[in-house]
Protein backbone atom coordinates (compact mmCIF):
# COMPACT_ATOMS: atom_id res chain seq x y z
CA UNK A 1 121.30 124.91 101.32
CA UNK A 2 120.17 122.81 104.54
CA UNK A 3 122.74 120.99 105.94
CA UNK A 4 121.80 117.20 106.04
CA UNK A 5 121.30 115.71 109.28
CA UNK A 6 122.22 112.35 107.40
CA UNK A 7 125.79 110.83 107.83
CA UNK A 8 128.24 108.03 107.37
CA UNK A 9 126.21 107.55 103.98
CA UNK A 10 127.96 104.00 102.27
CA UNK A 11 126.71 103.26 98.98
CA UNK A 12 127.08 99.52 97.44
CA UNK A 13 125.80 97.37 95.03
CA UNK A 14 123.66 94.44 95.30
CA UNK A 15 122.59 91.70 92.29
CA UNK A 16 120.36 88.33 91.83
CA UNK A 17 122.16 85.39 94.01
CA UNK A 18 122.07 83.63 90.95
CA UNK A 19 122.48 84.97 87.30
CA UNK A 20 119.78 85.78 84.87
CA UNK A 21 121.80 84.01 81.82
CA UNK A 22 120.01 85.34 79.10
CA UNK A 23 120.85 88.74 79.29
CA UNK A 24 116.79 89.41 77.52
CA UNK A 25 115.13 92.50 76.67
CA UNK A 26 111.78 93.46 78.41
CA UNK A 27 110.27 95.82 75.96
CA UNK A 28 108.79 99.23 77.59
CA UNK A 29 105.06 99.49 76.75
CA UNK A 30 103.19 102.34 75.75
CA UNK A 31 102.23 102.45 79.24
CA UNK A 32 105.53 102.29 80.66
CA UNK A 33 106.54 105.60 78.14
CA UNK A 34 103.61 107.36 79.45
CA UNK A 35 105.16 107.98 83.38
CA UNK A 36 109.28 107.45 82.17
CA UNK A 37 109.59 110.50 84.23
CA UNK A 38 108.28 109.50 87.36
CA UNK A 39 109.53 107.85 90.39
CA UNK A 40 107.90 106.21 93.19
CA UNK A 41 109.39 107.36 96.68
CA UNK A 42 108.42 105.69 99.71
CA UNK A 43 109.68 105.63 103.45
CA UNK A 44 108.98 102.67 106.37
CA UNK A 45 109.52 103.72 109.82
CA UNK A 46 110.36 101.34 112.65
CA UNK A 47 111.02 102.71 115.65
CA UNK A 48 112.69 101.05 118.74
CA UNK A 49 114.40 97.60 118.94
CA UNK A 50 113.17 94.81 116.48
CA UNK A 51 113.85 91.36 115.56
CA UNK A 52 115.47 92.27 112.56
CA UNK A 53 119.12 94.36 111.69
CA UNK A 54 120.19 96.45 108.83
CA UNK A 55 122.44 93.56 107.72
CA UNK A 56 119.32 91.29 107.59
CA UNK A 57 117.72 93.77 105.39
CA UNK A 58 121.04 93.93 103.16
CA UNK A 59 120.77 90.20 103.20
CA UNK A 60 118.08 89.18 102.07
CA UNK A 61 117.86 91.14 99.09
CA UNK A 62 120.18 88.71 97.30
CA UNK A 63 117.21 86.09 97.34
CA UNK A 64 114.73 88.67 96.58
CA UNK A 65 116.01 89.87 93.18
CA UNK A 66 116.62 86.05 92.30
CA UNK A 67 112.59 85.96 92.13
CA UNK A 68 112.02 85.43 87.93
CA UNK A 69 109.25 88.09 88.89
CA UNK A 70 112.06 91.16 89.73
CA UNK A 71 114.75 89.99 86.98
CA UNK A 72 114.22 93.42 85.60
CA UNK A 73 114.63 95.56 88.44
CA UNK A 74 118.54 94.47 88.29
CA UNK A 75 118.02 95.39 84.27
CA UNK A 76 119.21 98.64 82.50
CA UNK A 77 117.27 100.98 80.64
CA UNK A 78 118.35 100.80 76.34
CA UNK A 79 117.44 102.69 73.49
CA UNK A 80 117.73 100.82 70.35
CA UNK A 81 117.34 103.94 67.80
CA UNK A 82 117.07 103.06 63.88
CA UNK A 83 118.85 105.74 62.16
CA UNK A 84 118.45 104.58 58.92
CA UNK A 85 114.60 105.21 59.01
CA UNK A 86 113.31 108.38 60.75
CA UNK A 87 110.03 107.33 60.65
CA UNK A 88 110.95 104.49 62.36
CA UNK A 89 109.80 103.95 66.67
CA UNK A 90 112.56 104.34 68.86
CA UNK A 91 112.54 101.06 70.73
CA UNK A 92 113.19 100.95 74.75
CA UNK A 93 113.78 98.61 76.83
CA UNK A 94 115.28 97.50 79.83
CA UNK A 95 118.13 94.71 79.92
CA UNK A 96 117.78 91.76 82.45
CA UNK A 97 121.93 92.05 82.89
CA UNK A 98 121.83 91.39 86.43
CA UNK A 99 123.78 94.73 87.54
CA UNK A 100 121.52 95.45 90.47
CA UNK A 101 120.24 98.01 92.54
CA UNK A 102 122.32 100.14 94.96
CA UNK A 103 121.41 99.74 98.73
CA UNK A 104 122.04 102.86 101.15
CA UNK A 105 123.62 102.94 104.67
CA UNK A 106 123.09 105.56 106.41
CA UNK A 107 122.97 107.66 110.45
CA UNK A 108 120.61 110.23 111.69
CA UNK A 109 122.28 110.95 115.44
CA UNK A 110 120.34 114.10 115.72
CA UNK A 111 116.86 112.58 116.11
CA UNK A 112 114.73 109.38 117.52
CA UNK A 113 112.41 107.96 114.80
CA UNK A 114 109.38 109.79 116.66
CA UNK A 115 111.09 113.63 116.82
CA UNK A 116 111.63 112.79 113.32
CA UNK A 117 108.14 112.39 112.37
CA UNK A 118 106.99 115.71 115.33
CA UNK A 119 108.72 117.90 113.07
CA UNK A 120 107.11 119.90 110.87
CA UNK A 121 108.25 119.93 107.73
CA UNK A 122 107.03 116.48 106.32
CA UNK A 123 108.83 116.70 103.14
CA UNK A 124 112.13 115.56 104.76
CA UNK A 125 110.99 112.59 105.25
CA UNK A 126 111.74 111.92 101.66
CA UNK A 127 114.30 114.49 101.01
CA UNK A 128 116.97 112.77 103.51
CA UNK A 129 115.76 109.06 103.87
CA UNK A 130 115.03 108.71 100.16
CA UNK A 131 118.02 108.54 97.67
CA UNK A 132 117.83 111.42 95.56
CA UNK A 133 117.53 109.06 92.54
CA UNK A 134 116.99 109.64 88.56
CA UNK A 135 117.83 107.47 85.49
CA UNK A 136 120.59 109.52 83.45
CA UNK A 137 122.49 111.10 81.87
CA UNK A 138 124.08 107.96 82.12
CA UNK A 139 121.40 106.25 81.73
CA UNK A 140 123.30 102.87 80.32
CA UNK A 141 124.56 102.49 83.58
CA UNK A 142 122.04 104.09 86.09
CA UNK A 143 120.09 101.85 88.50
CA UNK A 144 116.12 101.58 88.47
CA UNK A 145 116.09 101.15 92.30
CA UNK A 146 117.51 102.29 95.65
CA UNK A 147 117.14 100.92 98.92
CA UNK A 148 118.06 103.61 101.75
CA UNK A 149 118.54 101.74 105.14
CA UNK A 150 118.80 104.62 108.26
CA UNK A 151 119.72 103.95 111.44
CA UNK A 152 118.31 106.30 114.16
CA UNK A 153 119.63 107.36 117.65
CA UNK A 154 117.09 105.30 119.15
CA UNK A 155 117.64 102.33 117.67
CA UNK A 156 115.08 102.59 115.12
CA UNK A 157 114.86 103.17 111.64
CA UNK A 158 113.75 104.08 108.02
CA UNK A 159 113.83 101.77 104.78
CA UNK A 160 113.74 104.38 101.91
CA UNK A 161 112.36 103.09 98.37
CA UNK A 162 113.17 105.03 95.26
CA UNK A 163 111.85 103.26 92.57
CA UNK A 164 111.39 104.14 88.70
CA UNK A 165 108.42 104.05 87.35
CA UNK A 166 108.83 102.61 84.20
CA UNK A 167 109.37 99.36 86.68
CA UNK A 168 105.82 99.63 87.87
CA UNK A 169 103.57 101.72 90.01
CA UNK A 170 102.94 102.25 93.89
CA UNK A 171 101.31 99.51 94.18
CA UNK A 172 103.84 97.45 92.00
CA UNK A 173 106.29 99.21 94.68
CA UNK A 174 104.21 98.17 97.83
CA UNK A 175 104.47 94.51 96.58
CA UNK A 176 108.36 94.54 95.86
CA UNK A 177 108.93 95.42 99.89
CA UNK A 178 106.34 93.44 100.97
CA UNK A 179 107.97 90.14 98.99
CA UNK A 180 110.86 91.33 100.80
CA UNK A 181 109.25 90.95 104.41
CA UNK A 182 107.90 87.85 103.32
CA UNK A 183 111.45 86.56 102.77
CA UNK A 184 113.41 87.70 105.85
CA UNK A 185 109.83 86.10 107.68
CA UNK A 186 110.58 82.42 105.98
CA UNK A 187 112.88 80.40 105.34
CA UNK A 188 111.44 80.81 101.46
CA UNK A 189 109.18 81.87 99.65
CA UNK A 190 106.18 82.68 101.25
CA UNK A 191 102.68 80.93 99.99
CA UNK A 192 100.94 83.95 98.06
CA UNK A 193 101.73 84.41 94.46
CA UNK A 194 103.83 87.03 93.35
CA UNK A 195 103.59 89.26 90.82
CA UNK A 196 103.29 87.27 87.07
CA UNK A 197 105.50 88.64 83.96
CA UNK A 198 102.59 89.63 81.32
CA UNK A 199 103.54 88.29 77.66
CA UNK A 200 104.58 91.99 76.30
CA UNK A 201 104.09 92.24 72.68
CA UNK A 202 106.55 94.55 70.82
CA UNK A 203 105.45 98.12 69.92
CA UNK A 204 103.81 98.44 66.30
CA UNK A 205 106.27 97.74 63.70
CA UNK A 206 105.05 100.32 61.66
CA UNK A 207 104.76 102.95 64.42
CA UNK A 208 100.91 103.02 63.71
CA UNK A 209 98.21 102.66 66.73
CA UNK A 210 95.01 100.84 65.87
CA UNK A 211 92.20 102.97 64.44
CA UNK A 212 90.15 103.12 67.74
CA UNK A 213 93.05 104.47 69.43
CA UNK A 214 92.99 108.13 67.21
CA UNK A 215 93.07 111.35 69.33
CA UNK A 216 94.59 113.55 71.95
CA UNK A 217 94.26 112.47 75.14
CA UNK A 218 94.02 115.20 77.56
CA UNK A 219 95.20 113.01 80.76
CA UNK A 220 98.54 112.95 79.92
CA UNK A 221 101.15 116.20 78.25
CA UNK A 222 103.54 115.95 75.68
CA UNK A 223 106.40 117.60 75.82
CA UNK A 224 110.03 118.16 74.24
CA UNK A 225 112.45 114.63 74.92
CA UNK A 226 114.01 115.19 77.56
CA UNK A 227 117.33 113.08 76.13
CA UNK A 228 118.86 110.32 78.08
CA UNK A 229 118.04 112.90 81.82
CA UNK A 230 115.21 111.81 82.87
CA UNK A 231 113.47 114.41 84.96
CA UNK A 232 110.97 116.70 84.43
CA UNK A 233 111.98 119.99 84.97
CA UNK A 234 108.95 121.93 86.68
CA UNK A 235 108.26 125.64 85.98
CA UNK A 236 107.95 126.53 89.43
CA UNK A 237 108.95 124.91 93.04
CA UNK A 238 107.17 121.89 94.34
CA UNK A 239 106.63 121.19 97.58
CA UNK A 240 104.99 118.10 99.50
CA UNK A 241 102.82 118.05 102.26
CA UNK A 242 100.49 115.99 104.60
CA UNK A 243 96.82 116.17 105.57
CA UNK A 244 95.79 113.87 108.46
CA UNK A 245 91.91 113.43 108.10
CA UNK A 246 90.40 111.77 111.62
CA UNK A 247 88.07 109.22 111.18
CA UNK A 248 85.34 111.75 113.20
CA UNK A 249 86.24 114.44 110.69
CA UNK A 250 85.89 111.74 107.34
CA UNK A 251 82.33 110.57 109.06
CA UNK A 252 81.12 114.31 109.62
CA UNK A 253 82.15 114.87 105.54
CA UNK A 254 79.98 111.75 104.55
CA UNK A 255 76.96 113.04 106.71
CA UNK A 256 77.34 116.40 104.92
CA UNK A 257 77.63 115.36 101.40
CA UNK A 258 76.34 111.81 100.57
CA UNK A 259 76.95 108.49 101.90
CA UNK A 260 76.20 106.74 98.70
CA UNK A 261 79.91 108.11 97.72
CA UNK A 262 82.96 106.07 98.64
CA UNK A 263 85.02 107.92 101.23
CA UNK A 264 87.93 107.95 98.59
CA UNK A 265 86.09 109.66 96.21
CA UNK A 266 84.74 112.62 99.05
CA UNK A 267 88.16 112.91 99.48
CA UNK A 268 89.08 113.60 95.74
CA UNK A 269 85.85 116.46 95.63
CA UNK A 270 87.11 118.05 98.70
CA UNK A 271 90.80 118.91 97.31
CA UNK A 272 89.30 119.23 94.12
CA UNK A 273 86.76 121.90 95.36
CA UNK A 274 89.82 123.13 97.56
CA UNK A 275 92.19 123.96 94.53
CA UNK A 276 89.24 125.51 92.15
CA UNK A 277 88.68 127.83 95.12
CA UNK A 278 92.94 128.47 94.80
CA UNK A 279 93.47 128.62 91.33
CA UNK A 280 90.13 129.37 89.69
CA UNK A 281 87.91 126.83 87.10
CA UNK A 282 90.26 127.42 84.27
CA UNK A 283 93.44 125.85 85.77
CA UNK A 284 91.17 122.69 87.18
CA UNK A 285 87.94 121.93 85.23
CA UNK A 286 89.68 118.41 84.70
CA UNK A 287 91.11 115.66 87.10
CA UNK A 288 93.21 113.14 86.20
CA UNK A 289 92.32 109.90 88.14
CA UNK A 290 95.26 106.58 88.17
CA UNK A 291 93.66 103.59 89.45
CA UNK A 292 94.13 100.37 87.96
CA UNK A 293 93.16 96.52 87.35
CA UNK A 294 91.90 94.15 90.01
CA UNK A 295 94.96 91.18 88.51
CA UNK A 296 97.90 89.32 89.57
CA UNK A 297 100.64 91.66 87.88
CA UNK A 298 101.99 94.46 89.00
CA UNK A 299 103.22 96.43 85.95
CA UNK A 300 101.97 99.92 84.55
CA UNK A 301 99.81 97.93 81.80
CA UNK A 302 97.62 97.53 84.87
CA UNK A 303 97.21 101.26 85.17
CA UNK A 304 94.08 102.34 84.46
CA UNK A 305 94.35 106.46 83.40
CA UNK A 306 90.85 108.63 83.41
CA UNK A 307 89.71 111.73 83.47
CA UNK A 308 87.09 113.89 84.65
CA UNK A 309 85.52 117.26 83.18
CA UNK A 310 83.74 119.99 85.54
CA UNK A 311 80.65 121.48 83.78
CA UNK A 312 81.17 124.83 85.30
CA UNK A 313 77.91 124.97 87.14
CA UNK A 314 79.29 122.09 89.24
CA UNK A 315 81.36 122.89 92.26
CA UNK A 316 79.57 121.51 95.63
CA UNK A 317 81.81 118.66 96.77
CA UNK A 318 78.80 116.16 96.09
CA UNK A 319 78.26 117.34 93.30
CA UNK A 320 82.10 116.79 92.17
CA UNK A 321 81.88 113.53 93.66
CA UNK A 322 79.58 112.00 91.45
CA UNK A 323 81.26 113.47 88.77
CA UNK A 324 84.36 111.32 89.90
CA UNK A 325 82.04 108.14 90.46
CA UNK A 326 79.95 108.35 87.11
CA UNK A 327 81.46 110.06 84.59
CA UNK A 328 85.74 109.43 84.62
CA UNK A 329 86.31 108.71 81.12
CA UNK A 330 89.09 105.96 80.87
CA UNK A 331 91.77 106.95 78.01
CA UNK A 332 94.29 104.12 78.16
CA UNK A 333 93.52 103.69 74.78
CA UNK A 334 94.21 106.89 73.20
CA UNK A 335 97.15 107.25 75.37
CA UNK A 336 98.68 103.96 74.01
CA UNK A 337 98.24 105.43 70.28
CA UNK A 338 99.13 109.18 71.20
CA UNK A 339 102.79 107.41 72.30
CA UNK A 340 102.88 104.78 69.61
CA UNK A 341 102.39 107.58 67.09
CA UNK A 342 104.86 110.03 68.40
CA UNK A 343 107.60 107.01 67.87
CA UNK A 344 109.99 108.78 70.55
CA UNK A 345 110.35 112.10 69.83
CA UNK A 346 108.83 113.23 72.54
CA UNK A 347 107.91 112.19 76.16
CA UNK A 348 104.82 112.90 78.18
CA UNK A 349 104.18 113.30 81.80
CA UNK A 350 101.52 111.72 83.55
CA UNK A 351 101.20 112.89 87.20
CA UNK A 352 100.55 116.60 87.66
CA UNK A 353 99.49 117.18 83.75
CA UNK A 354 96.53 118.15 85.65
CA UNK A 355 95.76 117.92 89.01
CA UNK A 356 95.83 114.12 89.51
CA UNK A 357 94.61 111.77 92.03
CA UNK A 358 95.84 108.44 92.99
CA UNK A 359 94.43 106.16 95.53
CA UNK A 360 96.64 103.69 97.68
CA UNK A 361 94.40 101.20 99.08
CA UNK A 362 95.83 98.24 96.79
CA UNK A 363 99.15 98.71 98.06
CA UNK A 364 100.30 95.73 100.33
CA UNK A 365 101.53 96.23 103.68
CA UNK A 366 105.53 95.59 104.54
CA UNK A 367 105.31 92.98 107.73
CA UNK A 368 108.99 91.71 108.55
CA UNK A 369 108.82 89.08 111.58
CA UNK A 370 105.47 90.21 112.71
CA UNK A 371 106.22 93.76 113.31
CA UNK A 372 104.71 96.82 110.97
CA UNK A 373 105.76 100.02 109.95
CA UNK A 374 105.34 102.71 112.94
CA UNK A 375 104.44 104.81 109.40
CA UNK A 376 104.66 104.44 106.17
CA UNK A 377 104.88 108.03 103.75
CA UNK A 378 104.38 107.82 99.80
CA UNK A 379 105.22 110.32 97.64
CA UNK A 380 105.86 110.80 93.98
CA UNK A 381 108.73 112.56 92.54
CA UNK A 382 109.35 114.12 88.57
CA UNK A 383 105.42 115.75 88.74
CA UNK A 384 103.94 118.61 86.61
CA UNK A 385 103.03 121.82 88.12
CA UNK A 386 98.72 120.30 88.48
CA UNK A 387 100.16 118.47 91.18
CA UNK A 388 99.49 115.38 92.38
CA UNK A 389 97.26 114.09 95.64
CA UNK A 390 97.91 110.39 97.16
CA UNK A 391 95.52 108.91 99.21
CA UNK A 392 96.75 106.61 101.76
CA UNK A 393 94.53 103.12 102.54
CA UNK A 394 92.22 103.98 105.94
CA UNK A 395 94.70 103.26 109.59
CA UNK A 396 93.50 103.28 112.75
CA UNK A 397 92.58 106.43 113.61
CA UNK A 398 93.06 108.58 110.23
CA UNK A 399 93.10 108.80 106.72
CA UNK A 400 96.27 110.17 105.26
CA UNK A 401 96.56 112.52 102.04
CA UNK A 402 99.71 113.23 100.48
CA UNK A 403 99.84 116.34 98.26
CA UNK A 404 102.82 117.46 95.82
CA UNK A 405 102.10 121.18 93.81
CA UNK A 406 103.83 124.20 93.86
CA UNK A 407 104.64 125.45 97.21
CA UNK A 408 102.98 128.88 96.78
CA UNK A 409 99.67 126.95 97.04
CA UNK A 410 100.11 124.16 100.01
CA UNK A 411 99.80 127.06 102.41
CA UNK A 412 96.34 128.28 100.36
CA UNK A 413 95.21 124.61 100.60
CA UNK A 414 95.95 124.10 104.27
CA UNK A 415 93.20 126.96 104.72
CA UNK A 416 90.75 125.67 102.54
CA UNK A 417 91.10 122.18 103.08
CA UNK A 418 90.39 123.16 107.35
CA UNK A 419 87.62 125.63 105.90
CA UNK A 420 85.52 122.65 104.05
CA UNK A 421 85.77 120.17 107.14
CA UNK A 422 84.56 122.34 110.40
């Protein structure tokens, strides 16, 4: 096993600067069933001096999870089982008891911020400056979030984010750290509205979905509970890696193709067309696609979950592309009823039941005192063996796409993917 180049790792405990009181229940939705198994990971590099310390960031996070938005995120995950009534839904929920989240301190003396992000190997950007976090098997007690604060020889550093995803989504993730910039920039808080709690109705007494809801949907996989662990366990090794797409390369792909398509979706075709050329049409002939509402929440109810089927004479990247922008086929609805029906006895996985793509440009952007990220890496962790493709919101120079699958294939998709743009 690789040593890590990680050290004097100190682990505490942080909660609300004021308490919650009510110790109340916020019911998990449908929704918030159908990616249990996730987590979001994120990393924020800084590099150099700044206006702003590790204890600053330690700080302010006692003002931050007073917001009434975030009571949750302190919460604890609960299963209220009735076992007088099999037929009966299990009920979860998380627990606004105030017992926090866990914030990281942590060294890297081996490397500057920027050899850190020359080397290679991308994926340790989350394997080292990310807590290696999952809810279980005590679940009761385990935290939904973890703040990882690294100091680097250089004086910079990373602000790791390992959030679960019953808590919300990337986006729902961008907003929580950029609330927290917005705090250590004030002396309250800041102007624009944060996230609102949606009025959450409890799941279907009876366990029944409405009849519009009936089906399979094929955007999401069932599979065995998983008990109170909760982690998917893959068949085969994932690994994570980074495609940096210039802006001269992105304009070349929208000459070739079709301008009429947004530069997210020639993005989707060209991995798309890049994996059927990998695995072959019966492994991909359907995409998953997470997007979600234009609102002011941030929760998973907001997610909006479609899919899109190849007709097997399709396979020019144009041609996929207006598949993506015409015919996606939203299923939140049969997903809802597929989960309300099972009544937990089973749990599903959302990212990588097929190859699925998400698209980052709704996240919000961390500021603290005026200064930005040096970079900013997403990832998602707990994903099926499709695999899962991030694409990051348009910088300067590049678009950024983040891809998680097996590691046998990132190799076979490096090719491709620099095959498809010369």
């Amino acid at each position: 096993m690789e040593a890590s180049p990680v050290t004097d790792v100190k682990i505490s405990s942080v909660v609300p600067a004021s308490l919650t009181g009510e110790n109340k229940p916020r019911h998990l939705t449908a929704m918030d069933l159908a990616v249990k198994l996730h987590y979001v990971r994120a990393v924020y590099f800084f590099k150099g001096a700044r206006d702003f310390t590790i204890t600053n960031l330690k700080d302010i996070t006692f003002p931050l999870l007073d917001l009434q938005c975030y009571d949750h995120v302190t919460g604890r995950i609960r299963i209220l089982d009735n076992n007088d009534d099999p037929s009966a839904q299990a009920i979860h929920y998380i627990r606004c008891n105030d017992s926090g989240i866990r914030i990281v301190e942590a060294k890297v003396e081996g490397f500057t911020v920027q050899e850190w992000l020359d080397l290679d190997d991308r994926s340790i950007d989350h394997r080292f400056l990310v807590y290696d976090h999952v809810l279980g098997p005590d679940l009761f007690f385990s935290p939904l979030v973890y703040l990882q604060i690294t100091q680097f020889k250089c004086g910079g550093l990373s602000i790791g984010l390992s959030w679960a995803h019953v808590l919300g989504d990337v986006v729902s993730a961008s907003t929580f750290m950029k609330t927290m910039g917005q705090l250590m920039s004030t002396h309250g808080p800041p102007k624009p509205i944060y996230p609102k709690k949606p009025l959450l109705a409890p799941p279907h007494a009876n366990g029944q979905a409405d009849d519009d809801d009936d089906g399979q949907a094929i955007s999401i996989k069932k599979i065995d509970s998983v008990g109170k662990y909760w982690l998917l366990s893959n068949k085969c090794k994932m690994g994570r890696d980074n495609f940096n797409f210039s802006l001269e390369q992105i304009n070349r792909l929208m000459a070739k193709h079709d301008q009429s398509f947004s530069e997210v979706s020639i993005l989707y075709a060209l991995i798309w067309r890049s994996v059927l050329n990998i695995r072959g049409e019966t492994d991909t002939n359907v995409i998953t696609i997470c997007d979600r509402n234009m609102s002011s929440t941030c929760w998973n109810d907001d997610l909006v979950i479609s899919v899109v089927e190849r007709k097997e004479e399709m396979s020019e990247v144009s041609e996929l592309a207006r598949l993506i922008e015409v015919e996606r086929r939203e299923e939140n609805g049969v997903i809802k009823g597929m989960i309300e029906k099972d009544r937990g006895s089973s749990d599903f996985i959302t990212y990588g039941a097929n190859l699925t793509f998400v698209n980052l440009d709704m996240c919000d952007e961390l500021e603290i005192k005026g200064e930005k990220p040096d970079f900013v890496n997403y990832t998602i962790h707990g994903v099926g063996d499709k695999g899962v493709v991030l694409v990051f919101p348009k910088r300067k120079f590049e678009r950024v796409v983040s891809v998680v699958m097996p590691e046998e294939e990132l190799a076979k998709l490096k090719v491709e993917v620099n095959n498809m743009i010369m």
